[in-house]
Protein backbone atom coordinates (compact mmCIF):
# COMPACT_ATOMS: atom_id res chain seq x y z
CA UNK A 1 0.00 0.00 0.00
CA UNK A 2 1.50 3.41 -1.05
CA UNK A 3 1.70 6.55 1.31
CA UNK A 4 -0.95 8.00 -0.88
CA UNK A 5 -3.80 5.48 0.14
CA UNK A 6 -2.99 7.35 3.78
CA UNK A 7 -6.28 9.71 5.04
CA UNK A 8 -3.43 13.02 4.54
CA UNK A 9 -1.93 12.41 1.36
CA UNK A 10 0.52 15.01 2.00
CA UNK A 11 1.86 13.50 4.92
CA UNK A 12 5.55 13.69 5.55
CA UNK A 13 7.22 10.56 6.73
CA UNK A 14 10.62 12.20 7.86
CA UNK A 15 12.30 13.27 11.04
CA UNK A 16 11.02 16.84 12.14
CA UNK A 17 13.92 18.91 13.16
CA UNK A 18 14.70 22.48 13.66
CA UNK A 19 11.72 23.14 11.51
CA UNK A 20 12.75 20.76 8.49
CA UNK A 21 11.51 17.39 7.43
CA UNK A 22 14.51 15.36 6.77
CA UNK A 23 15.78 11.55 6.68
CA UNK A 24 17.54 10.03 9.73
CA UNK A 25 21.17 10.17 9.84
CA UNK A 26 22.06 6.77 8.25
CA UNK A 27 18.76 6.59 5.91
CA UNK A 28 17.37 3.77 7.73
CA UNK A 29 13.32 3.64 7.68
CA UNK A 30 10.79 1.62 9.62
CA UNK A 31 7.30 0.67 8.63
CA UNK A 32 3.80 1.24 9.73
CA UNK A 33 1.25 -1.03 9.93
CA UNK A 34 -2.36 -1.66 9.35
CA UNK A 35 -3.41 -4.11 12.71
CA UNK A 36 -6.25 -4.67 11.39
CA UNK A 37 -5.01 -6.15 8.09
CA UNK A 38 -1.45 -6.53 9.16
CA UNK A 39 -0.35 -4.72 5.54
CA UNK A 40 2.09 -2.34 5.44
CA UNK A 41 0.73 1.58 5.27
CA UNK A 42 4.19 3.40 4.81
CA UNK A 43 7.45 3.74 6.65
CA UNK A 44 9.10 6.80 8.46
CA UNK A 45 12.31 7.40 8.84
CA UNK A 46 13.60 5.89 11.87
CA UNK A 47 16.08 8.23 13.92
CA UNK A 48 19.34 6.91 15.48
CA UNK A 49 21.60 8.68 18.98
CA UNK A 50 22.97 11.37 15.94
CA UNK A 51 19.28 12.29 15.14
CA UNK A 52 18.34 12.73 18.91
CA UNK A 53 21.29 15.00 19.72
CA UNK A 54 20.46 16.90 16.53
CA UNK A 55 16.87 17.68 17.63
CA UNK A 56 17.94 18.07 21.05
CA UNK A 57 20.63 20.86 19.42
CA UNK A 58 17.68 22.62 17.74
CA UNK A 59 15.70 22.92 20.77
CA UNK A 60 18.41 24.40 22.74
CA UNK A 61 19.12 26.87 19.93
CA UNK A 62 15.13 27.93 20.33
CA UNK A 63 14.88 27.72 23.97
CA UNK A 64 15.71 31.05 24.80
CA UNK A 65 13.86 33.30 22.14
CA UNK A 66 10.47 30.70 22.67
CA UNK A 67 10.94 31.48 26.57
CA UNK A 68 10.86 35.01 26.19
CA UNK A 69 8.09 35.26 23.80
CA UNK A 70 5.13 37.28 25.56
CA UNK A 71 2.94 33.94 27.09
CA UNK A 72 -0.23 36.02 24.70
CA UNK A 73 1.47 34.93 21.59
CA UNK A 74 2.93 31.31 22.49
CA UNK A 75 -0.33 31.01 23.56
CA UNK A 76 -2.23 32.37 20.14
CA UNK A 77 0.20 29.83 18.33
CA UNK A 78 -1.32 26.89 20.72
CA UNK A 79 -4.85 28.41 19.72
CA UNK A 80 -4.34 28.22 16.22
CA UNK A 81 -2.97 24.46 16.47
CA UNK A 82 -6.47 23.75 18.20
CA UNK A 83 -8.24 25.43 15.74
CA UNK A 84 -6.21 23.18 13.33
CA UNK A 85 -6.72 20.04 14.80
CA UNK A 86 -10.40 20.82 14.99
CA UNK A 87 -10.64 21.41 10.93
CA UNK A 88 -8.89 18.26 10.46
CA UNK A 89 -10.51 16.26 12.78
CA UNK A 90 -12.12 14.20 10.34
CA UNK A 91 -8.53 12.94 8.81
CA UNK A 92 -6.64 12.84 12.03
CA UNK A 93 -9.38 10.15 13.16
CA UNK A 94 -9.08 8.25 10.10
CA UNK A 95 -5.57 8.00 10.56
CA UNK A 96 -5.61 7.46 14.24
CA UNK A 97 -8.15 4.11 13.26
CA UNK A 98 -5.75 2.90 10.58
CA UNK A 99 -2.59 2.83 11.97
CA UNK A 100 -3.65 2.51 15.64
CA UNK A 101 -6.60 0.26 15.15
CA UNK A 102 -9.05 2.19 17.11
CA UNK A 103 -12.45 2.40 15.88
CA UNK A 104 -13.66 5.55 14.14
CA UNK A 105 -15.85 6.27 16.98
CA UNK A 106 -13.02 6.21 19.32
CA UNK A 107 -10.66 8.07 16.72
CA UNK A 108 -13.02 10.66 16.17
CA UNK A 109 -13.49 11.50 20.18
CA UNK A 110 -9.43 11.12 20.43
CA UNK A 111 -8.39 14.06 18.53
CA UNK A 112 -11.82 16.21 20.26
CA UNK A 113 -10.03 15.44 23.21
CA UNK A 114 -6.53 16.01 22.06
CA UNK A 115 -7.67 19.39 20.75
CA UNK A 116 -8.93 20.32 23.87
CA UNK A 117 -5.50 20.37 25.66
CA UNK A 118 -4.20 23.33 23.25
CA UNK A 119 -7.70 25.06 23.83
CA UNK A 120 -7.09 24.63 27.59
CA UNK A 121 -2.96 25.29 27.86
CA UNK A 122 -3.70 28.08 25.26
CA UNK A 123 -5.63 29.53 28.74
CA UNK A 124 -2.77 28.30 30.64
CA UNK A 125 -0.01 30.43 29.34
CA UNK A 126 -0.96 33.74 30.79
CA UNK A 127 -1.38 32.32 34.17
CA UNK A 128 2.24 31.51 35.16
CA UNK A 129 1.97 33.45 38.04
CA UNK A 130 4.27 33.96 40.76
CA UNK A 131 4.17 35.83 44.56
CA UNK A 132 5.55 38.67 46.23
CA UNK A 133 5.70 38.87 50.64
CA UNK A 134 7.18 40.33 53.18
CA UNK A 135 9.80 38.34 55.10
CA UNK A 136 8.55 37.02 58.37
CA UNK A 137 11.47 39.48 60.31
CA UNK A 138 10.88 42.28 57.72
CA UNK A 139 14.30 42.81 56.47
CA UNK A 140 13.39 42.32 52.74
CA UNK A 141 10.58 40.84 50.03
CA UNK A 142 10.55 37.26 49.09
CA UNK A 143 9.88 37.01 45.21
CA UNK A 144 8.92 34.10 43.90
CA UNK A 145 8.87 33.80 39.60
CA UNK A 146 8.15 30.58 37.67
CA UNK A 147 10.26 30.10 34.94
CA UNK A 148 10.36 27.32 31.89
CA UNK A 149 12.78 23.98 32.97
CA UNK A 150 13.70 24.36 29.49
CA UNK A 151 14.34 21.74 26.83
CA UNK A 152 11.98 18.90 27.55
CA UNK A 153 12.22 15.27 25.94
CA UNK A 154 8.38 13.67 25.64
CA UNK A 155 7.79 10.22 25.08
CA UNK A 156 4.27 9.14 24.01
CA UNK A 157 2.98 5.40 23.75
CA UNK A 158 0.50 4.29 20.98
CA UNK A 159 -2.67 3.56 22.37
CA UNK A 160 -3.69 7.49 21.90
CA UNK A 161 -0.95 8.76 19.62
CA UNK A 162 -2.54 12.43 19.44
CA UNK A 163 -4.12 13.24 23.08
CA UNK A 164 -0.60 11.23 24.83
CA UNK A 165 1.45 14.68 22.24
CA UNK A 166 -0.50 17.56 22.66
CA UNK A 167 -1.21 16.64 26.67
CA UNK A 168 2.94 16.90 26.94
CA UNK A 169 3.48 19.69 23.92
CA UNK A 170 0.08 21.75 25.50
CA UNK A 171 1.53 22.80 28.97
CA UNK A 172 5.68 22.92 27.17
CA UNK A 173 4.64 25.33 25.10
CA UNK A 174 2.17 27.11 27.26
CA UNK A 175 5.45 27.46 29.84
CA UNK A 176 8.21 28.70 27.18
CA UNK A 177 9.72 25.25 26.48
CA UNK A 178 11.09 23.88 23.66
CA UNK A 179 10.51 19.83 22.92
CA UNK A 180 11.54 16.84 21.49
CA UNK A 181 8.85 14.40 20.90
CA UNK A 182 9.70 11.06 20.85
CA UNK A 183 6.38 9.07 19.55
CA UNK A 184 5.85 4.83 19.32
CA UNK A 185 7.02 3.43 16.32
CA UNK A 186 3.86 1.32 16.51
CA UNK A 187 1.72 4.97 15.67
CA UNK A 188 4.24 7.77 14.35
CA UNK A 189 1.88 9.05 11.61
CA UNK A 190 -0.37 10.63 13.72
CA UNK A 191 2.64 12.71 15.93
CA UNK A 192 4.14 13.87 12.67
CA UNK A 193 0.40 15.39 11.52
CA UNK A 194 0.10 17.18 14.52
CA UNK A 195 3.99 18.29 13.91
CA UNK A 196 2.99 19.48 10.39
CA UNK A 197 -0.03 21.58 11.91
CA UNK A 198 1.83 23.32 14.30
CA UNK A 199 3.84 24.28 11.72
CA UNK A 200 0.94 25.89 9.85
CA UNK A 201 -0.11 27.08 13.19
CA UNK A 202 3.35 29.36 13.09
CA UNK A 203 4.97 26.90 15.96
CA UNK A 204 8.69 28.60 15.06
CA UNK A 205 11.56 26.14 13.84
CA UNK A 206 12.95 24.42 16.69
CA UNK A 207 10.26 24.61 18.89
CA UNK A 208 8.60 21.33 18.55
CA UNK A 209 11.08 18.16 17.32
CA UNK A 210 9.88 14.81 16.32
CA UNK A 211 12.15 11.90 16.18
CA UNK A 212 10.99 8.25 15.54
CA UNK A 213 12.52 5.34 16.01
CA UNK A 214 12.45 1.89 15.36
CA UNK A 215 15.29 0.72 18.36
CA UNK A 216 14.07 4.04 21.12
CA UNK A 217 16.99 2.98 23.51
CA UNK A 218 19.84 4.72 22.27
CA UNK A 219 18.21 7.39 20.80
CA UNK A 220 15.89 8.50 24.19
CA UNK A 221 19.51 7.94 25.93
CA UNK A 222 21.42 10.00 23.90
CA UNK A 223 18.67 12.60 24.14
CA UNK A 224 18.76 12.19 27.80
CA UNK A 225 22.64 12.69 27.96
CA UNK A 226 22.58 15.73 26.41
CA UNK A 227 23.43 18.86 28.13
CA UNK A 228 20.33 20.69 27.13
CA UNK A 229 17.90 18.52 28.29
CA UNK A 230 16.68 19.20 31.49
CA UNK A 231 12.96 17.81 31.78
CA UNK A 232 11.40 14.24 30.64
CA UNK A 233 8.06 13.05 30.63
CA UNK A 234 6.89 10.04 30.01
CA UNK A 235 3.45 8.08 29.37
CA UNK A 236 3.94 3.97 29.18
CA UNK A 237 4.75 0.92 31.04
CA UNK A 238 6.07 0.99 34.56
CA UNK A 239 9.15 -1.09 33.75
CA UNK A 240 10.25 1.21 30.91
CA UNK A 241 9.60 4.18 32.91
CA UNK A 242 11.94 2.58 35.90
CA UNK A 243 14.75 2.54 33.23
CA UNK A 244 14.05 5.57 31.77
CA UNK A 245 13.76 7.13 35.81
CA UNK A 246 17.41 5.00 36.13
CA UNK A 247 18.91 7.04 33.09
CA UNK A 248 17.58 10.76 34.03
CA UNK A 249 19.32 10.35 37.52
CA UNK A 250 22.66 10.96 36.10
CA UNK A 251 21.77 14.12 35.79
CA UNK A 252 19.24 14.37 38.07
CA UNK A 253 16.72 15.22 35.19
CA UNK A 254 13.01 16.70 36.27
CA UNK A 255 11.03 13.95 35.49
CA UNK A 256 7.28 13.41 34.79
CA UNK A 257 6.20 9.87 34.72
CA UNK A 258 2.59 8.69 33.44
CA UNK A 259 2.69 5.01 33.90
CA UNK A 260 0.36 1.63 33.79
CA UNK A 261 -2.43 0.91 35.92
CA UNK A 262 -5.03 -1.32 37.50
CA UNK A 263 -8.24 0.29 37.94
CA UNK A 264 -10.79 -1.51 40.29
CA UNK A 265 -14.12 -0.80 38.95
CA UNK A 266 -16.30 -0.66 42.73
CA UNK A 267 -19.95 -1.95 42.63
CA UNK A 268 -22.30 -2.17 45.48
CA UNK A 269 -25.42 -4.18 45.99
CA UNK A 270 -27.34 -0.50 46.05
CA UNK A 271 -25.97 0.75 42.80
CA UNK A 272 -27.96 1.96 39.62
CA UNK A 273 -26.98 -1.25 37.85
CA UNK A 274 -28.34 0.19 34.63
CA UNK A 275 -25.65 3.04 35.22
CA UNK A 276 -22.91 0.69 36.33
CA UNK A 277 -23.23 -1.48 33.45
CA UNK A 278 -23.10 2.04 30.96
CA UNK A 279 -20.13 3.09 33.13
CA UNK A 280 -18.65 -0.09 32.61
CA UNK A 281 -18.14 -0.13 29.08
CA UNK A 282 -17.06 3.15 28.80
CA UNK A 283 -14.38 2.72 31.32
CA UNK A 284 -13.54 -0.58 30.18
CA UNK A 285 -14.44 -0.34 26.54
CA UNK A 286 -12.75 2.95 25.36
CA UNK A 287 -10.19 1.87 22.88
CA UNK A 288 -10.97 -1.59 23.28
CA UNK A 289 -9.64 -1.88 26.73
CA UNK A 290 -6.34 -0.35 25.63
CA UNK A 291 -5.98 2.30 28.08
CA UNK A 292 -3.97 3.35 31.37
CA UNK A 293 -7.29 4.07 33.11
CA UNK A 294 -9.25 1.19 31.59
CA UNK A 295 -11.41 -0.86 33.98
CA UNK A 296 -8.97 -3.71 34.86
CA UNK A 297 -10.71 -5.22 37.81
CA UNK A 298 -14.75 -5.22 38.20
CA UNK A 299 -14.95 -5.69 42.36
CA UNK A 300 -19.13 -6.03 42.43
CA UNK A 301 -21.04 -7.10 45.73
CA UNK A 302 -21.77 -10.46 45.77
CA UNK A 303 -25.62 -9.85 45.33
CA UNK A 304 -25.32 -8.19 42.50
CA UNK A 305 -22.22 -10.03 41.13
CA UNK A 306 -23.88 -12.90 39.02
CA UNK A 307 -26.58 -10.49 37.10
CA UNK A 308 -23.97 -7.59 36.84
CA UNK A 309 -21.48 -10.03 34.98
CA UNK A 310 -24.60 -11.14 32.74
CA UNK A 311 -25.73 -7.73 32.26
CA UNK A 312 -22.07 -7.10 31.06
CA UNK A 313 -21.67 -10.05 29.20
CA UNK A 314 -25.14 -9.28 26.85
CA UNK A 315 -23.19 -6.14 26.09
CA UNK A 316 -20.09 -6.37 25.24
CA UNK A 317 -21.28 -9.58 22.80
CA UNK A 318 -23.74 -7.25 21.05
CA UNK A 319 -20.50 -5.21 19.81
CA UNK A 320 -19.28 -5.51 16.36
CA UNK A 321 -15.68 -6.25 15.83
CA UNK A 322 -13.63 -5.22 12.77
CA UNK A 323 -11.42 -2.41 11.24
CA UNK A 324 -11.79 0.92 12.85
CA UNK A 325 -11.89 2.18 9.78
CA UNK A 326 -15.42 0.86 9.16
CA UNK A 327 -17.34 3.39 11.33
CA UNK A 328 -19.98 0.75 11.78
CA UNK A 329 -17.65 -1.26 13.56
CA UNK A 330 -17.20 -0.63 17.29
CA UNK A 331 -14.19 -2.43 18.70
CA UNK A 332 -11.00 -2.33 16.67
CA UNK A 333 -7.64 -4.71 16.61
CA UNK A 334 -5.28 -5.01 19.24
CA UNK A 335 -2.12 -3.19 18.65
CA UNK A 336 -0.08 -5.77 17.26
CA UNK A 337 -0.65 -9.75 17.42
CA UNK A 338 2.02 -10.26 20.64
CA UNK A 339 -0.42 -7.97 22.61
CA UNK A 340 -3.77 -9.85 21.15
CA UNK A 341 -1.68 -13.14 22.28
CA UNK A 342 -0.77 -11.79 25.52
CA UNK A 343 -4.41 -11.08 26.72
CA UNK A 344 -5.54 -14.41 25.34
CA UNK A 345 -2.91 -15.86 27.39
CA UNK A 346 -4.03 -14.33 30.66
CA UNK A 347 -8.10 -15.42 29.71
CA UNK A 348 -6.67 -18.89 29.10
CA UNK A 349 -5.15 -18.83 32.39
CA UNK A 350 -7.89 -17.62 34.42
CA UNK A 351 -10.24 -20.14 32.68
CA UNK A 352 -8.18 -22.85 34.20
CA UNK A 353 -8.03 -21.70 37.22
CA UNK A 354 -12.00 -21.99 37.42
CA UNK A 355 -12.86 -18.45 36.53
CA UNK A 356 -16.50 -18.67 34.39
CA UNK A 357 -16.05 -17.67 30.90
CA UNK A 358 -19.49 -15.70 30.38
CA UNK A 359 -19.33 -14.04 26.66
CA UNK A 360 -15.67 -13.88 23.87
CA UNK A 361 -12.28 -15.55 25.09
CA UNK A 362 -11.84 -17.42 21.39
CA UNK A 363 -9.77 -15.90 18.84
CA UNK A 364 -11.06 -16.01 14.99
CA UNK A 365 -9.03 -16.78 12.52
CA UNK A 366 -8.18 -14.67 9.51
CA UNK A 367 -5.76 -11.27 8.91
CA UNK A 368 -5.48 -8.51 11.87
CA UNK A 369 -4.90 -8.59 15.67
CA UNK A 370 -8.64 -8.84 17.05
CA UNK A 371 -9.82 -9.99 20.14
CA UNK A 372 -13.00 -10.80 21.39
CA UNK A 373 -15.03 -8.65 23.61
CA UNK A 374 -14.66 -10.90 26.85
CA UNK A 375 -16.64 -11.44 30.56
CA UNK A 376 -15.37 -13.74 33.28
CA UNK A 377 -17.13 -14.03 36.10
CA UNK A 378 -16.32 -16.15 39.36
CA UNK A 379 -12.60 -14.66 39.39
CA UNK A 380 -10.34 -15.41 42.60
CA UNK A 381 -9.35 -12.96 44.42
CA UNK A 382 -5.99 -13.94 43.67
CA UNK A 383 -6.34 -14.86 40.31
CA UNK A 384 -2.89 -13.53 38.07
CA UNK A 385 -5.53 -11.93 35.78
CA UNK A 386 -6.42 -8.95 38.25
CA UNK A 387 -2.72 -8.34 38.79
CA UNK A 388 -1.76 -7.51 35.39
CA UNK A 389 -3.07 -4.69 33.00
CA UNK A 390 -5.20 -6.30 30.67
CA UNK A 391 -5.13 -3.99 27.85
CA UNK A 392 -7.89 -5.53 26.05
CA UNK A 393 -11.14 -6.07 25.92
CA UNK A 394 -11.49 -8.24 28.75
CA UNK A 395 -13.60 -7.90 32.23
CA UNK A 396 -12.83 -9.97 34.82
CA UNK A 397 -15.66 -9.88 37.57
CA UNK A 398 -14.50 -10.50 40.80
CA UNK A 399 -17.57 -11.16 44.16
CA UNK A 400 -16.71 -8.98 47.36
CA UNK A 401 -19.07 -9.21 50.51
CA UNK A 402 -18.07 -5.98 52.31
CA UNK A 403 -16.93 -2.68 51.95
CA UNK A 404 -13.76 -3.05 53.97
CA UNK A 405 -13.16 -6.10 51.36
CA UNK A 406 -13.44 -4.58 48.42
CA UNK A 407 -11.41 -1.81 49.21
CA UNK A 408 -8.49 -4.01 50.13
CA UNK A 409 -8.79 -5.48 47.22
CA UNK A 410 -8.29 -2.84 45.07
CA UNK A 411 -5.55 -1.70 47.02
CA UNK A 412 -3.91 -4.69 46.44
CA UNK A 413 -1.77 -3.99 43.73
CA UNK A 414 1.73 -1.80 42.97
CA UNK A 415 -0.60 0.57 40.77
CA UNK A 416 -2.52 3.71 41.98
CA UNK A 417 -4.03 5.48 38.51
CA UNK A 418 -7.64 5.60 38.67
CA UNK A 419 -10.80 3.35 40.27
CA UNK A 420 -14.14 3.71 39.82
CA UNK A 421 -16.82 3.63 42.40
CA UNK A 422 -20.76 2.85 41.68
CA UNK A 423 -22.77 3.43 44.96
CA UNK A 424 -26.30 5.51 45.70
CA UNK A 425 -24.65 6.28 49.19
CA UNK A 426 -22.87 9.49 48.41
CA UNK A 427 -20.91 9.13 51.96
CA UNK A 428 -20.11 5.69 51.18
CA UNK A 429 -19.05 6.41 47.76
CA UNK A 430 -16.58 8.93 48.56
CA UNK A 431 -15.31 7.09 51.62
CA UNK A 432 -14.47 4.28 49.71
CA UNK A 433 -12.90 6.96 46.98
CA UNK A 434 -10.64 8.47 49.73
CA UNK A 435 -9.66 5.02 50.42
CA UNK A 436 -8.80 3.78 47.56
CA UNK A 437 -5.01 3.87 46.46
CA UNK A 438 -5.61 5.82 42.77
CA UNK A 439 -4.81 9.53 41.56
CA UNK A 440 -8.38 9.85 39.68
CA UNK A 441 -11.44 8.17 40.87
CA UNK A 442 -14.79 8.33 39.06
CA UNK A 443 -18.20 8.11 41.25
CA UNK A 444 -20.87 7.00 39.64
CA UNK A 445 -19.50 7.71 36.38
CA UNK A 446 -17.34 5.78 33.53
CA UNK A 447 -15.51 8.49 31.93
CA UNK A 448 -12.86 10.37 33.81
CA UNK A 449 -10.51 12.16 31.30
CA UNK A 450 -10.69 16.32 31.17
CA UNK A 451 -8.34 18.57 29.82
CA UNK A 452 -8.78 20.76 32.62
CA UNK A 453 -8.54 18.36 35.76
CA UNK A 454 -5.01 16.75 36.88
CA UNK A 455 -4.35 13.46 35.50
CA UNK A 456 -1.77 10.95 37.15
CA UNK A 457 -1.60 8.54 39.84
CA UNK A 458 0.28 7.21 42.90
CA UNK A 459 2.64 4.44 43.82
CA UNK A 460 3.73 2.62 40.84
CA UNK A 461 1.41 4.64 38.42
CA UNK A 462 3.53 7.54 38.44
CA UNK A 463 5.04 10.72 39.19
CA UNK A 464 3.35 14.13 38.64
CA UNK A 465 0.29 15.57 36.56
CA UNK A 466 -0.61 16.23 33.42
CA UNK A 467 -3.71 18.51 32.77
CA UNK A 468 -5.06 21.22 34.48
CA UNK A 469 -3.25 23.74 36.10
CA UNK A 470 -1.10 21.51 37.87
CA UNK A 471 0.14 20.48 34.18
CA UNK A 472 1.34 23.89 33.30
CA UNK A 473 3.24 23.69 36.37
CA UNK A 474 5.08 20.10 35.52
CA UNK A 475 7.07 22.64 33.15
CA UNK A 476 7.95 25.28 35.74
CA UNK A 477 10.17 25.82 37.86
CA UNK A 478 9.74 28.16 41.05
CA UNK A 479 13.15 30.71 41.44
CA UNK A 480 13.31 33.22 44.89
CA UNK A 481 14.86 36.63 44.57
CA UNK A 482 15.37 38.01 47.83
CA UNK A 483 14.68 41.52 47.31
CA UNK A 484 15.36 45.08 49.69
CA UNK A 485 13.89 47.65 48.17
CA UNK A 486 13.63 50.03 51.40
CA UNK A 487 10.89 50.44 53.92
């Protein structure tokens, strides 16, 4: 399939550098795949340690005039991108379903959503504010002024290849700092489209880099060794973000760290089932499962437990499963067939161990990565199944008989990102919330993400936030001037 059968036929495949589209250092290419049909869409060039110090180079070069632009005009520039993003949203989604698998449906509220983070840091860049007080003995003023870390490496996975970029570029920007975006090799087309509309947008050269990569190691390290850098964030695994953590101490990098999760999905015996259940496949079902904040673990009160899971189970069969780019089609491919093997794997597992296979768990054959739509029911407590992220389509429904219970099961687990609680009892509900080892917890409600609220979690899940104020702020850092200006 030629690059001109992609939704942009304009698309450039190169490295983005200092402003210029250009071929990695030694030529060498990677391709992109379909998932859904497993054929080949195009190939990018794939950047080496010599590309990553280049674009590292450029954004040091821009660092200093991009930090002392007025915040009203990096923040028009953001604007414009969103504006951007908004006009294309229809070909940004088709490309986000054929290279990422995602259905249309999914695609189509991705780039809404990754728009909205250059709507809300374009907001965000006039309110870097700082303070001004009097020293407690009164002998002079204690300034405090937020200023840009400067150049800033971002690393994005694939399961939301536009949203994962502009919630890292938004708040950079937005704080006067320059970036090098290093995108999965699994989804690069998407990163480079929203490269080439900040471009449009008037981003100037330099500011935003985009290197891809088909072995990340060496190139993220040499990016990492570089004297410029001085901020990394991160969205993926835990155990890639432990190296990566590993390599920024050796020079004791500010880090941002957006890693996996676990998210115990709470339901009581005096829930709205009929709201639980819609809650439940939008927290599990949004990008077929493949998401940080995905419903992992359903923890439902044992009188509720059996017609929950069946309630579930009638749902998630009646979904259609295909390409995403079929817009009739509502759950996509997995990412690549060692992840659609990997969660068949775990179901396997958990079926032996006794756990009641209620709807999916068989793989079709034919081309492309899909997995069923899957409910298990009678899970173990201790089952291997709720101590892994799925990241699939797959609920596991596990019985609880007490509050107290459920809540130490959910806490059972080296991940803190998000958990969802179902409950009429308001007090209850946000007891158990407060409880509950996660950075983000929904009550009563499936869908968590907003551009405008913090996003990250605790223990194992992560360091920092992204989103909200509190993003902006990931790319600041606080300076004090002691000041005596006479009394």
């Amino acid at each position: 399939m030629s690059p001109h059968a992609l939704p942009i036929p304009d698309l450039p495949t190169g490295l983005y550098i200092g402003g210029q589209w250009r071929d990695a250092a030694d030529g060498d290419r990677v391709e992109v795949f379909d998932p859904a049909t497993d054929a080949v869409l195009t190939s990018v060039a794939s950047g080496g340690p010599a590309d990553g110090r280049l674009a590292v180079d450029a954004a040091a070069d821009a660092q200093e005039p991009w930090a002392a632009t007025a915040p009203r005009q990096r923040a028009e520039i953001l604007r414009r991108s969103y504006e951007l993003l908004v006009a294309n949203r229809n070909e940004l989604a088709a490309l986000i379903a054929l290279e990422g698998g995602k259905s249309r449906r999914d695609a189509e509220g991705e780039v809404a959503y990754a728009a909205e983070f250059y709507r809300w840091f374009a907001e965000e860049a006039v309110r870097a504010t700082g303070t001004v007080q009097t020293a407690p003995n009164g002998d002079k003023r204690i300034l405090t002024v937020l200023q840009p870390v400067g150049v800033s490496v971002l690393i994005t996975p694939w399961n939301f290849p536009a949203a994962m970029a502009t919630r890292k570029i938004g708040p950079a920007l937005a704080a006067g700092c320059t970036v090098v975006l290093k995108p999965a090799t699994e989804t690069p087309l998407t990163a480079l489209a929203v490269a080439q509309l900040m471009e449009e947008a008037g981003t100037p050269p330099g500011v935003v880099n985009v290197v891809t990569a088909r072995r990340p190691g060496p190139t993220v390290e040499a990016m990492l060794d570089h004297p410029a850098t001085r901020k990394l964030s991160f969205t993926g695994s835990t155990q890639v973000g432990q190296l990566l953590l590993r390599q920024a101490a050796d020079r004791v990098l500010n880090c941002s760290m957006e890693l996996g999760g676990n998210a115990p999905f709470i339901v009581f015996a005096d829930a709205d089932l009929d709201a639980a259940i819609e809650g439940a496949m939008v927290a599990k079902m949004r990008n077929a499962g493949e998401s940080c904040i995905a419903a992992n673990r359903f923890l439902v009160e044992a009188a509720v437990a059996e017609e929950f899971a069946v309630r579930l189970a009638a749902r998630m069969s009646a979904l259609t499963v295909g390409p995403g780019s079929d817009p009739d089609n509502d759950v996509g491919p997995m990412i690549n067939a060692r992840a659609r093997d990997d969660i068949a794997a775990m179901v396997d597992r958990s079926v032996r161990a006794g756990a009641n296979l209620r709807s999916g768990g068989v793989v079709e054959d034919g081309p492309g990565c899909f997995y069923p739509p899957t409910v298990l029911d009678d899970v173990a407590a201790d089952d291997p199944i709720l101590a892994n992220e799925i990241f699939g389509p797959v609920a596991p429904v596990v019985p609880f008989t007490s509050e107290q219970q459920a809540v130490g099961i959910a806490n059972r687990t080296p991940y803190g990102l998000a958990a969802y609680v179902y409950s009429k009892d308001l007090a209850r509900a946000m007891r158990v919330a407060e409880r509950v080892d996660a950075g983000m917890v929904g009550i009563n409600r499936g869908f968590i993400s907003d551009p405008a609220a913090p996003f990250g979690g605790v223990k194992q899940s992560g360091l920092g936030r992204e989103g909200g104020h509190e993003g902006l702020l990931e790319f600041l850092e606080a300076k004090y001037i002691a000041v005596d200006w006479g009394v």
